[in-house]
C-alpha atoms as a PDB file:
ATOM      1  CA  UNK A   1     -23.456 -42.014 -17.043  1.00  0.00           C
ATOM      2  CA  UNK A   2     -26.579 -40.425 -18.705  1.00  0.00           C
ATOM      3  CA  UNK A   3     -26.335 -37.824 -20.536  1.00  0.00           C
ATOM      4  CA  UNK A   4     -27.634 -34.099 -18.915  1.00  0.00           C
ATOM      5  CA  UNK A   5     -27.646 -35.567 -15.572  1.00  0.00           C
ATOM      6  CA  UNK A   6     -24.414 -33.435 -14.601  1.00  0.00           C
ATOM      7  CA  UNK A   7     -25.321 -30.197 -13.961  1.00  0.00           C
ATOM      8  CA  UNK A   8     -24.038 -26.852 -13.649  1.00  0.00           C
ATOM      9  CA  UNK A   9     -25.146 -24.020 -11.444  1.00  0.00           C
ATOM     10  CA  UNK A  10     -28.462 -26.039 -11.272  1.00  0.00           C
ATOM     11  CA  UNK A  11     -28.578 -26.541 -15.302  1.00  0.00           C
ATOM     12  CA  UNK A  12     -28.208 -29.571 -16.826  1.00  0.00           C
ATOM     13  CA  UNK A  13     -25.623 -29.899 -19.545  1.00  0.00           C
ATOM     14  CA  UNK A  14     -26.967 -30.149 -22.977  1.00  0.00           C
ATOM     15  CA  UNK A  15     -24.619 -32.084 -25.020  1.00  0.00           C
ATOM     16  CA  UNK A  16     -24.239 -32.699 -28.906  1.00  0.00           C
ATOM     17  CA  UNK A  17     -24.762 -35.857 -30.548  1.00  0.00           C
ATOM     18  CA  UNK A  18     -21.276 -36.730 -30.130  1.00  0.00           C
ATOM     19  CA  UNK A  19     -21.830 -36.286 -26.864  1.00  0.00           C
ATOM     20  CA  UNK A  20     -19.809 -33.041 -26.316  1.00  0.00           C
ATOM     21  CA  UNK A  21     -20.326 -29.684 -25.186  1.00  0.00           C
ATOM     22  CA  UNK A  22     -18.376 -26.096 -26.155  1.00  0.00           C
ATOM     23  CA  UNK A  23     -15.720 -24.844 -23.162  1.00  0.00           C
ATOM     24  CA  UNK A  24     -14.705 -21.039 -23.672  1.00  0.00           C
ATOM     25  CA  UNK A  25     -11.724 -21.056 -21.133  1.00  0.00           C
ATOM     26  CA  UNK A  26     -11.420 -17.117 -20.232  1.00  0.00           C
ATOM     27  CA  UNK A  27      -8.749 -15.574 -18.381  1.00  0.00           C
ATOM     28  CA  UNK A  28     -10.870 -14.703 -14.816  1.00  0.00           C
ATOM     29  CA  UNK A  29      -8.288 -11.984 -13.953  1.00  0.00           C
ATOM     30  CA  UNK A  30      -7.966 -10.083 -17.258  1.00  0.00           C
ATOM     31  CA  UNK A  31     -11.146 -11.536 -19.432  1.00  0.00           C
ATOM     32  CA  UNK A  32      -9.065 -12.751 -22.094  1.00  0.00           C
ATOM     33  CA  UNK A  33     -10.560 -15.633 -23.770  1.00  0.00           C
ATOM     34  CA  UNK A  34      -7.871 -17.870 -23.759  1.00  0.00           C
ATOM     35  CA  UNK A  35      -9.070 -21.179 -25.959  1.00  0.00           C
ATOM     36  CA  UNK A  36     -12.110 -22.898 -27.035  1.00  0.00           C
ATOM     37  CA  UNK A  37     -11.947 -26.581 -26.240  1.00  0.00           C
ATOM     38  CA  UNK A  38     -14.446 -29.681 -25.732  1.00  0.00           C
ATOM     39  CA  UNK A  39     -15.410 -31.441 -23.113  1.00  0.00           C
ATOM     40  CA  UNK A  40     -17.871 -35.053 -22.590  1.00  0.00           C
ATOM     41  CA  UNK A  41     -19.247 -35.780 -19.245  1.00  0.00           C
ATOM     42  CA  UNK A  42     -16.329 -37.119 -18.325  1.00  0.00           C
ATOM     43  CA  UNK A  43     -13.951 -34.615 -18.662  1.00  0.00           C
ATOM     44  CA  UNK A  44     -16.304 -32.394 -17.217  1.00  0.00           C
ATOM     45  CA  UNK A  45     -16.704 -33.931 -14.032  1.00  0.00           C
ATOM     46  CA  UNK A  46     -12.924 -34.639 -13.563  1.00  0.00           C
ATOM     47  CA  UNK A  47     -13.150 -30.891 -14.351  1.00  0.00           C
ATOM     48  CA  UNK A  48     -15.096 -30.074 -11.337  1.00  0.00           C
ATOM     49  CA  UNK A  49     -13.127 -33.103  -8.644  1.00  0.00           C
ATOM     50  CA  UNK A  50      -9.930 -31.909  -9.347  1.00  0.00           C
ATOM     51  CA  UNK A  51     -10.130 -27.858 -10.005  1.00  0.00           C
ATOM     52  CA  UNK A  52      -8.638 -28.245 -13.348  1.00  0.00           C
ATOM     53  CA  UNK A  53      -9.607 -28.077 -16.907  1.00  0.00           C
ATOM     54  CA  UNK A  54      -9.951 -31.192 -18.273  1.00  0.00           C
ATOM     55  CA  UNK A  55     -10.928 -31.615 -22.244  1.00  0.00           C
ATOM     56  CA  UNK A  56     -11.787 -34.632 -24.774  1.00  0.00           C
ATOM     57  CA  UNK A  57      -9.930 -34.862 -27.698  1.00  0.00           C
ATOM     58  CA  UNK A  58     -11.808 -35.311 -30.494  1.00  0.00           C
ATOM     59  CA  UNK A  59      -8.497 -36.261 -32.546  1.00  0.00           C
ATOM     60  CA  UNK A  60      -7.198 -38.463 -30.312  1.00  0.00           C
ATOM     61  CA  UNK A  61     -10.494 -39.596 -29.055  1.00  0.00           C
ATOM     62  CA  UNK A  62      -9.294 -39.116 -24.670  1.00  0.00           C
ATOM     63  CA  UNK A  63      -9.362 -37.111 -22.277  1.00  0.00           C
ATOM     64  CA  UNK A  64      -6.524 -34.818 -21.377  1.00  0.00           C
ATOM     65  CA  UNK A  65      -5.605 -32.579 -18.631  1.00  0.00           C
ATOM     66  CA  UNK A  66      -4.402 -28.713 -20.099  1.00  0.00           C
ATOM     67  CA  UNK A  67      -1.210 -28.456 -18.861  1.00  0.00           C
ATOM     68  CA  UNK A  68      -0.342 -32.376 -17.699  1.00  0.00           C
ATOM     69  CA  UNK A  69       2.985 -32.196 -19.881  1.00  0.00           C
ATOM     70  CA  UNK A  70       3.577 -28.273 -20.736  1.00  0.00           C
ATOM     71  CA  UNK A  71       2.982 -27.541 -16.959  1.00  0.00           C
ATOM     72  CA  UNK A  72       0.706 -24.144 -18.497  1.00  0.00           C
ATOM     73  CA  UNK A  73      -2.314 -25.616 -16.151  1.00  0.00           C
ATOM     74  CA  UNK A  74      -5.611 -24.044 -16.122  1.00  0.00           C
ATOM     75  CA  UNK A  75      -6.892 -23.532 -12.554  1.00  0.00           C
ATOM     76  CA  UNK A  76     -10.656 -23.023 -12.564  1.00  0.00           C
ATOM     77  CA  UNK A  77     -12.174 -20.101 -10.861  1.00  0.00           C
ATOM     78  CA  UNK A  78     -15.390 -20.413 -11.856  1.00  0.00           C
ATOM     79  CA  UNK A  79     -17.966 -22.177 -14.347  1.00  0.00           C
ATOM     80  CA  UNK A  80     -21.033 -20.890 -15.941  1.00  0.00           C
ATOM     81  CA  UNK A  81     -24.040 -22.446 -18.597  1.00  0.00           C
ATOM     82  CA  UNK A  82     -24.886 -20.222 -20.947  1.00  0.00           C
ATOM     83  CA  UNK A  83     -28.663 -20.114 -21.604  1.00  0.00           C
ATOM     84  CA  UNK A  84     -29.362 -22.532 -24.304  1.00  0.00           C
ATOM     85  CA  UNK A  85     -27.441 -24.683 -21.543  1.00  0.00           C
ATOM     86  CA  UNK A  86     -25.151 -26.474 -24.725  1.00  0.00           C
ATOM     87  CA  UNK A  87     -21.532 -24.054 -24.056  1.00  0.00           C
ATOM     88  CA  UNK A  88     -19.647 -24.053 -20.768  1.00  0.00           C
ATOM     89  CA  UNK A  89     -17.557 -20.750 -19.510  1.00  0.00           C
ATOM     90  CA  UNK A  90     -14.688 -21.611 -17.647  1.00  0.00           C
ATOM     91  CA  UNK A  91     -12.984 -18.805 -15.778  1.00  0.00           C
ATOM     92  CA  UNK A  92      -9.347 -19.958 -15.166  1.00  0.00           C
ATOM     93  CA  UNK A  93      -6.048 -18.739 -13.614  1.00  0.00           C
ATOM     94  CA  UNK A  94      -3.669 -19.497 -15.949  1.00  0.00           C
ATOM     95  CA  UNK A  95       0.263 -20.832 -15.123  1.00  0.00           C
ATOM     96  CA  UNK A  96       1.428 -20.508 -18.296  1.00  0.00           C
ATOM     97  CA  UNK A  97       0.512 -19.810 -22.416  1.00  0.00           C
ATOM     98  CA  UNK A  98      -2.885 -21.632 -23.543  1.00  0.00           C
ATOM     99  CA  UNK A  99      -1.868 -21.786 -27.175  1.00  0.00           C
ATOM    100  CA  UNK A 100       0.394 -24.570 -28.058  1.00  0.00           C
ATOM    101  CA  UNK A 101       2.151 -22.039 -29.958  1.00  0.00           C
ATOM    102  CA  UNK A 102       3.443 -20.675 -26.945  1.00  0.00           C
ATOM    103  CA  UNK A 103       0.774 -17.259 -26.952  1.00  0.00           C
ATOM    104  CA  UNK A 104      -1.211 -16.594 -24.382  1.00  0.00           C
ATOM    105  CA  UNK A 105      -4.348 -17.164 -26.036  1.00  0.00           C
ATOM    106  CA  UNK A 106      -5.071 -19.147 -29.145  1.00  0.00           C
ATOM    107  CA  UNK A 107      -6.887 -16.138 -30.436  1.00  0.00           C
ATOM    108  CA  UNK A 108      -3.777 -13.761 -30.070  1.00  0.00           C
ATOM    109  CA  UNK A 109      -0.436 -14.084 -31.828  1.00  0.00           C
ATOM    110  CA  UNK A 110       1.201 -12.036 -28.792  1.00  0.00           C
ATOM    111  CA  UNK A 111       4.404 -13.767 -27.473  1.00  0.00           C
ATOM    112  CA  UNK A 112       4.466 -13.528 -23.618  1.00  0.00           C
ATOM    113  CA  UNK A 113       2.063 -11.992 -21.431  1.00  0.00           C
ATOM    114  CA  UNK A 114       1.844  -8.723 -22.506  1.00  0.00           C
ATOM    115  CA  UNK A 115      -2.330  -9.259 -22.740  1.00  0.00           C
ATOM    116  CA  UNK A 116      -1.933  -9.775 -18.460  1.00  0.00           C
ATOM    117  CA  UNK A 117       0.259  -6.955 -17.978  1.00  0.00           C
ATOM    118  CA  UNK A 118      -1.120  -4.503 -19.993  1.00  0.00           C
ATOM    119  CA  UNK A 119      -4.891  -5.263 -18.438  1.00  0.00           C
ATOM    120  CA  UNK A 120      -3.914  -5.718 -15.005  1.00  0.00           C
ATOM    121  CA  UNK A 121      -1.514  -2.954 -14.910  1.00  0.00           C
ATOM    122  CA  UNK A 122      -3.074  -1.108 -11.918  1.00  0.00           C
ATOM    123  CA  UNK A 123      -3.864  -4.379 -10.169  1.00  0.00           C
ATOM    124  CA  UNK A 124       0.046  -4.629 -10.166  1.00  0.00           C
ATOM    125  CA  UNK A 125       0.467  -1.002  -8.683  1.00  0.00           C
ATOM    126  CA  UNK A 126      -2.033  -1.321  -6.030  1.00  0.00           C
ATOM    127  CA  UNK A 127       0.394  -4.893  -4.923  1.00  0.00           C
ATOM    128  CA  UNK A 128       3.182  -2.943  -4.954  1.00  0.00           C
ATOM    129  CA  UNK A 129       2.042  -0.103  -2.930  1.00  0.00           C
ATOM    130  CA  UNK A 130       0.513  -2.716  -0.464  1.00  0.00           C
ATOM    131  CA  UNK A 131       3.469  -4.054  -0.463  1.00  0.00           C
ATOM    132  CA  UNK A 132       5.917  -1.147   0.314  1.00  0.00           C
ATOM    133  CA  UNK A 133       3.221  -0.391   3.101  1.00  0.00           C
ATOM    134  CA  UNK A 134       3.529  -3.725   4.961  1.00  0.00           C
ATOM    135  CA  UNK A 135       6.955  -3.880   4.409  1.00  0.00           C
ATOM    136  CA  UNK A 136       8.740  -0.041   4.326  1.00  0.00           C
ATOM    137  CA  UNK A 137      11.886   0.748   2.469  1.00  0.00           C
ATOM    138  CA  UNK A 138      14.202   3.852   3.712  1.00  0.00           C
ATOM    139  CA  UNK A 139      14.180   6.570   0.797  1.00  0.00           C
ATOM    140  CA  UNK A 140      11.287   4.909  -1.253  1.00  0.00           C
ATOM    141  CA  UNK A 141       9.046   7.376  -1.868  1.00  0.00           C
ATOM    142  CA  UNK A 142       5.592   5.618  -1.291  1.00  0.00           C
ATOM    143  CA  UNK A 143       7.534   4.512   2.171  1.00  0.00           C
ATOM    144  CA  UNK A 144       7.720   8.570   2.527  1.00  0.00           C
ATOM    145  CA  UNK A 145       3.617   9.114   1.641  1.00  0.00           C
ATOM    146  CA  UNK A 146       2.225   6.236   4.364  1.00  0.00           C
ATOM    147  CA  UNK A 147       4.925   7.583   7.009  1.00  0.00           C
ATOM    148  CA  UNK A 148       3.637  11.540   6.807  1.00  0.00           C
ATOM    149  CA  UNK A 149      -0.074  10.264   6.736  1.00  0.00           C
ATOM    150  CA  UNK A 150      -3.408  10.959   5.377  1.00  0.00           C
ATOM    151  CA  UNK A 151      -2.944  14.750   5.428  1.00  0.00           C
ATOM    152  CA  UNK A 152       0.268  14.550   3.413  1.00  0.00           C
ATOM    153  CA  UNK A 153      -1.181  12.083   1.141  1.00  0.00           C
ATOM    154  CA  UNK A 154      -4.402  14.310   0.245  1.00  0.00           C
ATOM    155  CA  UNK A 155      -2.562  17.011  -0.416  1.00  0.00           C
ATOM    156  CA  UNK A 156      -0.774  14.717  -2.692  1.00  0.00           C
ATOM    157  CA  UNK A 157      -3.817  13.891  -4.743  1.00  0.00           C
ATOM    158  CA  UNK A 158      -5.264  17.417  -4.447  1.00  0.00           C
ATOM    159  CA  UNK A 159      -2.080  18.553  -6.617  1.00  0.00           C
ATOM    160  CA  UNK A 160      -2.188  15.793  -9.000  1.00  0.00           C
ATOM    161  CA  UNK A 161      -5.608  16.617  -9.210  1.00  0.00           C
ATOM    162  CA  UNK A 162      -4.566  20.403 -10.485  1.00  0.00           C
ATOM    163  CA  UNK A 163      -1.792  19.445 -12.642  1.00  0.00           C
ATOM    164  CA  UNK A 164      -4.622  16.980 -14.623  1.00  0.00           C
ATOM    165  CA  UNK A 165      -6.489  20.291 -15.084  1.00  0.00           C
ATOM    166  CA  UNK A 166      -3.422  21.903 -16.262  1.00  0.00           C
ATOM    167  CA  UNK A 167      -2.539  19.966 -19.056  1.00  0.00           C
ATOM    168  CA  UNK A 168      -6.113  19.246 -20.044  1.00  0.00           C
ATOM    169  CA  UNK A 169      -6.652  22.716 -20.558  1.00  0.00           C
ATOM    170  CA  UNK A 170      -3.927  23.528 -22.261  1.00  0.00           C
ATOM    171  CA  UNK A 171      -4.748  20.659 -24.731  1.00  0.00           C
ATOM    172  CA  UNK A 172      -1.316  19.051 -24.098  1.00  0.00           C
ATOM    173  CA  UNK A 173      -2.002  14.853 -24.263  1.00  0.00           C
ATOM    174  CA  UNK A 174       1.391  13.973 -23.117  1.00  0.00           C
ATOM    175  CA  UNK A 175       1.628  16.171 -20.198  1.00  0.00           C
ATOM    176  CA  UNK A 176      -2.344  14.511 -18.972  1.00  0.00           C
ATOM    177  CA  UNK A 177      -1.446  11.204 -19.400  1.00  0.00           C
ATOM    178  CA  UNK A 178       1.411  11.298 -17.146  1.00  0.00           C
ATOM    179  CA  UNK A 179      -0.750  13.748 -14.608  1.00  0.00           C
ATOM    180  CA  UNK A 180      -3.172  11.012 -14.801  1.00  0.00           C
ATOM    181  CA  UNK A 181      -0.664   8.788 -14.143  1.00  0.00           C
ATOM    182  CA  UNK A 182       0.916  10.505 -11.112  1.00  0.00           C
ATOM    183  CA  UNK A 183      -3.153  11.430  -9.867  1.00  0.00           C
ATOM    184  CA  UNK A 184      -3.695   7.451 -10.439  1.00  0.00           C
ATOM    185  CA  UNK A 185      -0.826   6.397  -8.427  1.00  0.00           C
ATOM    186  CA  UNK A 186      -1.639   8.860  -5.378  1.00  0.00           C
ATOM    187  CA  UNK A 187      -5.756   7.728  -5.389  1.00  0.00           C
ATOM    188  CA  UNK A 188      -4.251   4.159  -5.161  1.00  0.00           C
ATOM    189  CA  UNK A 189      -2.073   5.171  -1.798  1.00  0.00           C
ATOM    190  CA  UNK A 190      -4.953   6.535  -0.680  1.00  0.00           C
ATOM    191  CA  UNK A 191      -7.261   3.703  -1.106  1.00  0.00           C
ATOM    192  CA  UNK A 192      -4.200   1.608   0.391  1.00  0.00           C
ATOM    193  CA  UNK A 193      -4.284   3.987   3.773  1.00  0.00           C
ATOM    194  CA  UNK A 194      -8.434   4.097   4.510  1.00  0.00           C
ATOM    195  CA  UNK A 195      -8.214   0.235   3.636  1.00  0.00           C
ATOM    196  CA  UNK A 196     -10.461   0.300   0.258  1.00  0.00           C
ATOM    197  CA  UNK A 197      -9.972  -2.104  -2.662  1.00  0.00           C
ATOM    198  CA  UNK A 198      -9.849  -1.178  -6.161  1.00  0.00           C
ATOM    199  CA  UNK A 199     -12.845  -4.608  -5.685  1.00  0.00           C
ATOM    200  CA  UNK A 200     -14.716  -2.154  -3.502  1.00  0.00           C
ATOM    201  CA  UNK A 201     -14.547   0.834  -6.381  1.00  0.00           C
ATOM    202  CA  UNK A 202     -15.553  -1.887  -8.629  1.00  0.00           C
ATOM    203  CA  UNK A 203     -18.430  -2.801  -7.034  1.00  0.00           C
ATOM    204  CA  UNK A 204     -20.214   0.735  -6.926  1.00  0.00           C
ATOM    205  CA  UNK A 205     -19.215   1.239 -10.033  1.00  0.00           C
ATOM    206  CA  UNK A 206     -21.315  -1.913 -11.368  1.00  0.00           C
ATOM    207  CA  UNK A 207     -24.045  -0.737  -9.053  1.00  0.00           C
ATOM    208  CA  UNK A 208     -24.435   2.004 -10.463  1.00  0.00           C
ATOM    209  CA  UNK A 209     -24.207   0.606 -14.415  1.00  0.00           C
ATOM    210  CA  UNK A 210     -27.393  -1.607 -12.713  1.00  0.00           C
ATOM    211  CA  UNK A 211     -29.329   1.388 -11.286  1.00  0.00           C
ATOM    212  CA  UNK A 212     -28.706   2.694 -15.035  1.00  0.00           C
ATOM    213  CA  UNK A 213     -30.149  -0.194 -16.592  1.00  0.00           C
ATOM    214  CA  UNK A 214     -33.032  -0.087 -14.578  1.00  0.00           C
ATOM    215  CA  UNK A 215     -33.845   3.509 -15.128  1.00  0.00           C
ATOM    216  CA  UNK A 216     -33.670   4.211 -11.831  1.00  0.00           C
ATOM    217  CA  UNK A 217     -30.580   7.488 -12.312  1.00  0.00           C
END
């Protein structure tokens, strides 16, 4: 195939003179950038048929498929051009490490995957109050908040709320961070009973970085 014919959001690929282009494989859940591998046209397009990364080896001179012995595949989420059109973002969900030394990323020297938990930590708690919601346990608190209702629950948040103030006030760091924690947990059952997405918080959020940007606040 010709070189730069395969393209990428509309881009054509601009490859070295070995023929290869930069991959940044990033964690799409938690940002992590998990590797930095290469890829010809090749591997690129059996990148985008099969939904998996695919790389060439420049050691070994072939292709190979992350994950086609380890089982740690790379599922792709999403891929971007940067603007000099010559390095390729993949956004992955990873099943498994990305380092052959068993880390998560080859830019991290952490063991398991405490870089997931700890960034995705109130992803986790918003599943697990969805969760206990869909499915309710007898004597589990959260079970308790969804039974007695919205009132109950905004009371709930109004006195988490306080107890923040509390303990900010009176300088004490421990005593916030676990109010914030508690007042965290509540806003979360909240969003879980009016149906809103920590996505949808996200979202105004970045609109309003944008409107920021633009001058327009």
């Amino acid at each position: 195939m010709q070189r730069g014919v395969l393209r990428v959001n509309g881009k054509n690929i601009r490859y070295n003179s070995e023929g290869l282009v930069p991959a940044i494989i990033q964690d799409a859940l938690t940002g992590t950038v998990l590797m930095l591998g290469y890829m010809n046209e090749e591997s690129l397009q059996k990148t985008l048929d099969t939904g998996e990364t695919w790389f060439y080896s420049r050691s070994r001179n072939e292709l190979w498929n992350k994950g086609a012995t380890s089982g740690n595949r790379q599922i792709v989420k999403q891929l971007d051009i940067d603007c000099d059109q010559d390095t390729i973002l993949v956004q992955v969900e990873a099943q498994g490490p990305a380092c052959h030394l068993g880390t998560v990323s080859c830019f991290s020297r952490e063991n398991s995957d405490d870089i997931r938990s700890k960034r995705t930590i109130i992803q986790q708690v918003a599943k697990q109050i969805q969760n206990r919601k869909n499915n309710p346990k007898e004597g589990a608190y959260t079970t308790y908040l969804f039974r007695e209702g919205i009132d109950k629950i905004l009371k709930k948040v109004g006195e988490e709320t306080t107890e923040v103030v509390i303990g900010a006030k009176n300088n004490d760091l421990n005593e916030t961070a676990n109010e914030l924690a508690d007042l965290t947990y509540h806003i979360l059952v909240l969003m879980e009973e009016l149906g809103l997405s920590i996505e949808d918080v996200k979202s105004v959020l970045k609109s309003r970085r944008m409107e920021e940007e633009e001058g327009i606040q």
